[in-house]
Structure formats: C-alpha cells, structure tokens
N, C-alpha and C. Protein backbone atom coordinates (compact mmCIF):
# COMPACT_ATOMS: atom_id res chain seq x y z
N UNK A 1 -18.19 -72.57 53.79
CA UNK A 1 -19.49 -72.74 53.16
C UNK A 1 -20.22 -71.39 53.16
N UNK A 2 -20.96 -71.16 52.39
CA UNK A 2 -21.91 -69.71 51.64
C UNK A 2 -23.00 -70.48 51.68
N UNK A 3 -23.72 -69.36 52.96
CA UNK A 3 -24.95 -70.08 52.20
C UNK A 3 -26.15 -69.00 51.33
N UNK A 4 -26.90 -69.67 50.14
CA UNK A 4 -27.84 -68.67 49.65
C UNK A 4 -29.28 -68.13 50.43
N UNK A 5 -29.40 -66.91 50.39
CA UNK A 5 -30.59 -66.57 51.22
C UNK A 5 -30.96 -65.87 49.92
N UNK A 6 -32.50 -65.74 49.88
CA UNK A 6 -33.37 -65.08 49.11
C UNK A 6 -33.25 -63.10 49.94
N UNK A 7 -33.35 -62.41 49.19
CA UNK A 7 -33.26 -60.77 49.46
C UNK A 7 -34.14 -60.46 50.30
N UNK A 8 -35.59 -60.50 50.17
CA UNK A 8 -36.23 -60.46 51.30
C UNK A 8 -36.03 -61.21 52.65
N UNK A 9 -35.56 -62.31 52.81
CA UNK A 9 -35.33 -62.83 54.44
C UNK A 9 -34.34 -61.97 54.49
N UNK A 10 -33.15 -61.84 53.65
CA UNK A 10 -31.80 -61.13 54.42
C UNK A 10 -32.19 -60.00 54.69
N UNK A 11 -32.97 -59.02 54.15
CA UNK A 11 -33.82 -57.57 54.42
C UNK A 11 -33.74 -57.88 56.04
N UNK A 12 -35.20 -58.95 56.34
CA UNK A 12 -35.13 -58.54 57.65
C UNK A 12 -34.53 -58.61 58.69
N UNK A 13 -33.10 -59.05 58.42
CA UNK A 13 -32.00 -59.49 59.33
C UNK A 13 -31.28 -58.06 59.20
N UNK A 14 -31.74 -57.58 58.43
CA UNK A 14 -30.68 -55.94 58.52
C UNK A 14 -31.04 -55.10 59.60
N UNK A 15 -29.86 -54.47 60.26
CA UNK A 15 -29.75 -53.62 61.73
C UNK A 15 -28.95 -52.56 62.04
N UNK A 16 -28.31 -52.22 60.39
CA UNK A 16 -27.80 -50.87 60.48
C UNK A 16 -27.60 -50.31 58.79
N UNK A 17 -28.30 -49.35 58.34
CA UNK A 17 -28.55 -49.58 57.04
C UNK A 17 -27.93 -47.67 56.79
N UNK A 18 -27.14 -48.10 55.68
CA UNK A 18 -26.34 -46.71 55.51
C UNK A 18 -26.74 -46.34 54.32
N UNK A 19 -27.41 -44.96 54.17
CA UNK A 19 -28.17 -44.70 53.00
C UNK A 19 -26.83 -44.21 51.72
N UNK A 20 -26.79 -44.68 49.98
CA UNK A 20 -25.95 -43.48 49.57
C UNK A 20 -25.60 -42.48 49.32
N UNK A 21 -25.12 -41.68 49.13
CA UNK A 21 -24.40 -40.47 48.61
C UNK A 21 -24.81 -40.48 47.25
N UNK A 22 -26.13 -39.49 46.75
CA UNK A 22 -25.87 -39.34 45.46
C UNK A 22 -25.03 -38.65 44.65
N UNK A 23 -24.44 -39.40 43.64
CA UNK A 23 -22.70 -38.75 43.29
C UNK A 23 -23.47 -37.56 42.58
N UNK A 24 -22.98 -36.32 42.91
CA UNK A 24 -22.93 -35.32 41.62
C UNK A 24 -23.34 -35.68 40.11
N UNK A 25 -22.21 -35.96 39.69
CA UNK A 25 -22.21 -36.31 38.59
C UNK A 25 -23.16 -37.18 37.78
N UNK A 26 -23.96 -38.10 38.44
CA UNK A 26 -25.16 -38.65 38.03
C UNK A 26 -26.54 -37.50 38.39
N UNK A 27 -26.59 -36.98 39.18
CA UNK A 27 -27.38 -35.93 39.56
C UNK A 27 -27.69 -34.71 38.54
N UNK A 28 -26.19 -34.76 37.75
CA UNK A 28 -26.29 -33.33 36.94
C UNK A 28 -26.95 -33.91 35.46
N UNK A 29 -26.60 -35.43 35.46
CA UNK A 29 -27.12 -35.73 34.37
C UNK A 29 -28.24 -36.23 34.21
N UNK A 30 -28.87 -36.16 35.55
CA UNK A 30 -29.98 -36.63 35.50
C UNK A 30 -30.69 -38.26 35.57
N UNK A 31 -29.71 -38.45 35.90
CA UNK A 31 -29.26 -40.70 36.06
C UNK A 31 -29.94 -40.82 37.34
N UNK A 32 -31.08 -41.82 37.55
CA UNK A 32 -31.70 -41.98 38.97
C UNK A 32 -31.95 -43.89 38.29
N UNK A 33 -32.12 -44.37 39.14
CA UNK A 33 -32.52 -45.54 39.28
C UNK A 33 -32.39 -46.38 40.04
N UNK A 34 -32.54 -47.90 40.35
CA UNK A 34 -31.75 -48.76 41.22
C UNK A 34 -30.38 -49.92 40.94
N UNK A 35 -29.63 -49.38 41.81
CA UNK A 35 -28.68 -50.75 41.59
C UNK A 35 -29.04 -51.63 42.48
N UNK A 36 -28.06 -52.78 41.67
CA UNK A 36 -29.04 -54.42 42.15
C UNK A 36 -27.03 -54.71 42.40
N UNK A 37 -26.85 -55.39 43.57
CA UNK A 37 -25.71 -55.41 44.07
C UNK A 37 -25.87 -57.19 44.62
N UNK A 38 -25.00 -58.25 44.06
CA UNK A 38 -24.51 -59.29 45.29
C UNK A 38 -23.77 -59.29 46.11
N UNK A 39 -24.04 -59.78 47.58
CA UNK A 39 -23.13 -59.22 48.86
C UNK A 39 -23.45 -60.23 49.34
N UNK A 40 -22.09 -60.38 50.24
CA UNK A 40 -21.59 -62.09 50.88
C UNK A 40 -21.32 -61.45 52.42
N UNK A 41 -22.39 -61.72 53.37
CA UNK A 41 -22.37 -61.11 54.16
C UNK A 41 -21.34 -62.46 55.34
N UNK A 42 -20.49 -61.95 55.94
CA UNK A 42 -19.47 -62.83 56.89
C UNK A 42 -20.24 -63.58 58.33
N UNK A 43 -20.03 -64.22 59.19
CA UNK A 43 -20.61 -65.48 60.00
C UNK A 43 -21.24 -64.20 61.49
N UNK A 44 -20.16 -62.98 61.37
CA UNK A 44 -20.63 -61.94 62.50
C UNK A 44 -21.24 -60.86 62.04
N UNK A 45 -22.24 -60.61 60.77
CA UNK A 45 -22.73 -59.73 60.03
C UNK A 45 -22.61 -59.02 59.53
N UNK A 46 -21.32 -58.10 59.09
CA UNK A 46 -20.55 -57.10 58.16
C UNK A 46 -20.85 -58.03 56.95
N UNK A 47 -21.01 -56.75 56.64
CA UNK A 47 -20.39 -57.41 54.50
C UNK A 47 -19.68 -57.21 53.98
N UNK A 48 -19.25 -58.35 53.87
CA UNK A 48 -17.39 -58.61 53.64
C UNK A 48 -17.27 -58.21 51.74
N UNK A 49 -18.22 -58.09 51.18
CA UNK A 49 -18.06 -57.90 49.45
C UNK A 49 -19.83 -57.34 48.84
N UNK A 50 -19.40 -56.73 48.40
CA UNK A 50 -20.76 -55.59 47.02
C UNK A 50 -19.65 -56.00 46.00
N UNK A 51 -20.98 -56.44 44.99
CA UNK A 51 -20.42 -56.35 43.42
C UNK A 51 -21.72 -56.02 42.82
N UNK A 52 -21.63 -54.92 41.82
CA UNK A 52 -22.24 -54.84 41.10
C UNK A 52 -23.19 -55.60 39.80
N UNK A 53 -24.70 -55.93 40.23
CA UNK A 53 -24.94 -56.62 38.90
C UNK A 53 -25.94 -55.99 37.75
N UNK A 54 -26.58 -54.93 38.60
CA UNK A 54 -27.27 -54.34 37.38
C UNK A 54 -27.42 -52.94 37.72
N UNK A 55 -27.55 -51.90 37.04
CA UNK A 55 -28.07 -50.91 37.45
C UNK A 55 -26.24 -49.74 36.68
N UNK A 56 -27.02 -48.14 36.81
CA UNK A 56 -25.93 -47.19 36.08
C UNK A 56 -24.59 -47.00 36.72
N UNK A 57 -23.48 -47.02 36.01
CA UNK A 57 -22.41 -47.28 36.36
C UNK A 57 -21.88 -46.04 37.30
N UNK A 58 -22.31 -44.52 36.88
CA UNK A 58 -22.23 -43.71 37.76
C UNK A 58 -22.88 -43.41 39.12
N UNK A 59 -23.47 -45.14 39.44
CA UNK A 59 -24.42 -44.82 40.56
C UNK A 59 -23.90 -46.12 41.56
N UNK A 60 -23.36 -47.29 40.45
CA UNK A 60 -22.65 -48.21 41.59
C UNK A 60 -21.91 -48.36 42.24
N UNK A 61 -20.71 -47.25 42.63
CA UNK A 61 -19.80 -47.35 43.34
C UNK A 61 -20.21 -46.35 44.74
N UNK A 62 -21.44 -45.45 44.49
CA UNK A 62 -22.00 -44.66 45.80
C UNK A 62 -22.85 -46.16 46.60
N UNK A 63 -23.52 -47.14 45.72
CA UNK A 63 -24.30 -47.98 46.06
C UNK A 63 -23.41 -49.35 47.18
N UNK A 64 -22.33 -49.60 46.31
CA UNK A 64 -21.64 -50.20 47.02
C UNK A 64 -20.71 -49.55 48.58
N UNK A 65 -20.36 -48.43 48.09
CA UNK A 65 -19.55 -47.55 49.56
C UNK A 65 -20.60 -47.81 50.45
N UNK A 66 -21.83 -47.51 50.22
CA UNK A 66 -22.82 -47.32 51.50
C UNK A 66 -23.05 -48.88 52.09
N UNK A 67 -23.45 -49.95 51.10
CA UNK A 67 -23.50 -51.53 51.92
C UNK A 67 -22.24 -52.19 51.97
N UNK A 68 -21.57 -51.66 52.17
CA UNK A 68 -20.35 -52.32 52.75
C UNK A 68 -20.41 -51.91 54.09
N UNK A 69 -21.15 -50.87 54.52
CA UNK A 69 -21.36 -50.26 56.00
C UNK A 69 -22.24 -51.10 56.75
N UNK A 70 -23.52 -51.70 55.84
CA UNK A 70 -24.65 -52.14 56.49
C UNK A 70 -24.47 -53.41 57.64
N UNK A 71 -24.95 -53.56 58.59
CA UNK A 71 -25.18 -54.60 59.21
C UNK A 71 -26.29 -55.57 59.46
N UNK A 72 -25.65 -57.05 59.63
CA UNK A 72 -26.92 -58.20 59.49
C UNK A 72 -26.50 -58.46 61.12
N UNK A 73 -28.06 -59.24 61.23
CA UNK A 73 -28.20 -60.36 62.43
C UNK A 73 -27.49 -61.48 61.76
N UNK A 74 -26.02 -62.03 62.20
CA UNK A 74 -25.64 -63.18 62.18
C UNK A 74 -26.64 -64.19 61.63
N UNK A 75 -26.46 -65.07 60.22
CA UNK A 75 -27.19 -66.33 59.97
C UNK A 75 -27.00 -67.56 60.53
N UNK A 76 -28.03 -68.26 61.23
CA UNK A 76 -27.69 -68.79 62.21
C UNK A 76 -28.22 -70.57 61.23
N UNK A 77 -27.12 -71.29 61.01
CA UNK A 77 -27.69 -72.65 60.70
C UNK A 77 -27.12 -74.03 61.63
N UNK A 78 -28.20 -74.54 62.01
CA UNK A 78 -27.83 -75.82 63.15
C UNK A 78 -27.39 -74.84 64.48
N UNK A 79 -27.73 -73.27 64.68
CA UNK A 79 -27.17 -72.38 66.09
C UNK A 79 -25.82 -72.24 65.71
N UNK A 80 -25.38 -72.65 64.40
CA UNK A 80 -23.68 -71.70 63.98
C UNK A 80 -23.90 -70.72 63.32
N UNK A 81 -23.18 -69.47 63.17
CA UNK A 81 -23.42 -68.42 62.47
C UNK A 81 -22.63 -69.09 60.87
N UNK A 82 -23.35 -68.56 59.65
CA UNK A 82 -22.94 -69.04 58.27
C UNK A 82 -22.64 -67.86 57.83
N UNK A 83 -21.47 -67.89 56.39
CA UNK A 83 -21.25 -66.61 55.16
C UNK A 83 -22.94 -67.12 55.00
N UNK A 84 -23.13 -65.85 53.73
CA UNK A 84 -24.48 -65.52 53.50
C UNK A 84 -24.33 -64.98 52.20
N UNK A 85 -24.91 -65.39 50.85
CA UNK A 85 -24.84 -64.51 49.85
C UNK A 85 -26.23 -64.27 49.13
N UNK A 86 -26.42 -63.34 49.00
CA UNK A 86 -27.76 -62.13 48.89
C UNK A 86 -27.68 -61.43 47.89
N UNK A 87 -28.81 -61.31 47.18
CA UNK A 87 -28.95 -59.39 46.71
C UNK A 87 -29.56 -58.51 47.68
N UNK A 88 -29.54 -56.95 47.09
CA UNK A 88 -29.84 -56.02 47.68
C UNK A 88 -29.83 -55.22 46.32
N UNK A 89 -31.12 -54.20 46.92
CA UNK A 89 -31.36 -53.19 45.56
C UNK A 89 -31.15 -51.55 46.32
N UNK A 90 -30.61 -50.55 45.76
CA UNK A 90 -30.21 -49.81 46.07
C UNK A 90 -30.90 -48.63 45.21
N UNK A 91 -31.89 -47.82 45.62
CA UNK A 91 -32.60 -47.22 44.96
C UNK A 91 -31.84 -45.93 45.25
N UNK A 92 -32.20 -45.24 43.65
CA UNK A 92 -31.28 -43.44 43.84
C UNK A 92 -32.83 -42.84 42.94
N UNK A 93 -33.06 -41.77 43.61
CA UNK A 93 -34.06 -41.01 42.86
C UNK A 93 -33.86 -39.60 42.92
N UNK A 94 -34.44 -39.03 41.81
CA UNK A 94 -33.86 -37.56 41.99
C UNK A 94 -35.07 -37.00 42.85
C-alpha cells in the first residue's frame, strides 16, 4: 500500500535534504526554474523513485540525482511505517 501525502506535510518530515548541481549546460543557456518531481518515499525514509513531472528537461535529471539522496521521518499509519507518494519542487536559479 502507497499512501498519498500532500507536499507540504511530507516537507516537514524531511531530515536530510541534498541541494542540486546546477548542470552547466542549462547555466550557459541561461535555463533557471523549478522542477516539480513525484517521489515514493519507502516505509524507512529513502526515496526509493523521482520522476519527473514538470519543469526544463536540462534541469531534471540534476533535480532528481539530488532527491534520491534526501531523507524522510518514516510515515507512521496505525504506529506502522507506510510507502508515501509526494511531490517536491526543486528550485534552480541563476
């Protein structure tokens, strides 16, 4: 079972947050914005999957490398830890 959490509660369950790497190549061209990523965070808090849902294509794969690092406080339903599926926005600015 997955369960859905809204982006802000899962925010504040976050406890290790890995900033990205702005790629070059969006940098030279001048590409800044945010990616918007769904992530299915696992029952012991890693995130087991980033997929891309909105945001520049030369910016989602720095967006995803970095929250695949991040860590949650375990979701806890009935005192069992649950999967968890979320967004997260991933801001790049020049």
């Amino acid at each position: 079972m997955t369960l859905k959490i809204g982006s802000q509660v899962q925010a504040a369950n976050l406890i290790r947050k890995v900033d990205p790497v702005y790629p070059n190549d969006a940098k030279t061209a001048g590409i800044d914005g945010n990616v918007v990523l769904k992530i299915v965070v696992a029952e012991d808090g890693h995130v087991e999957s980033a997929e891309p849902i909105e945001g520049h294509p030369l910016l989602a794969a720095a967006a995803v490398e970095a929250v695949l690092q991040w860590k949650y406080k375990p979701t806890l339903l009935n005192r069992n830890p649950v999967r968890v599926s979320s967004t997260v926005t991933v801001p790049f600015q020049k």
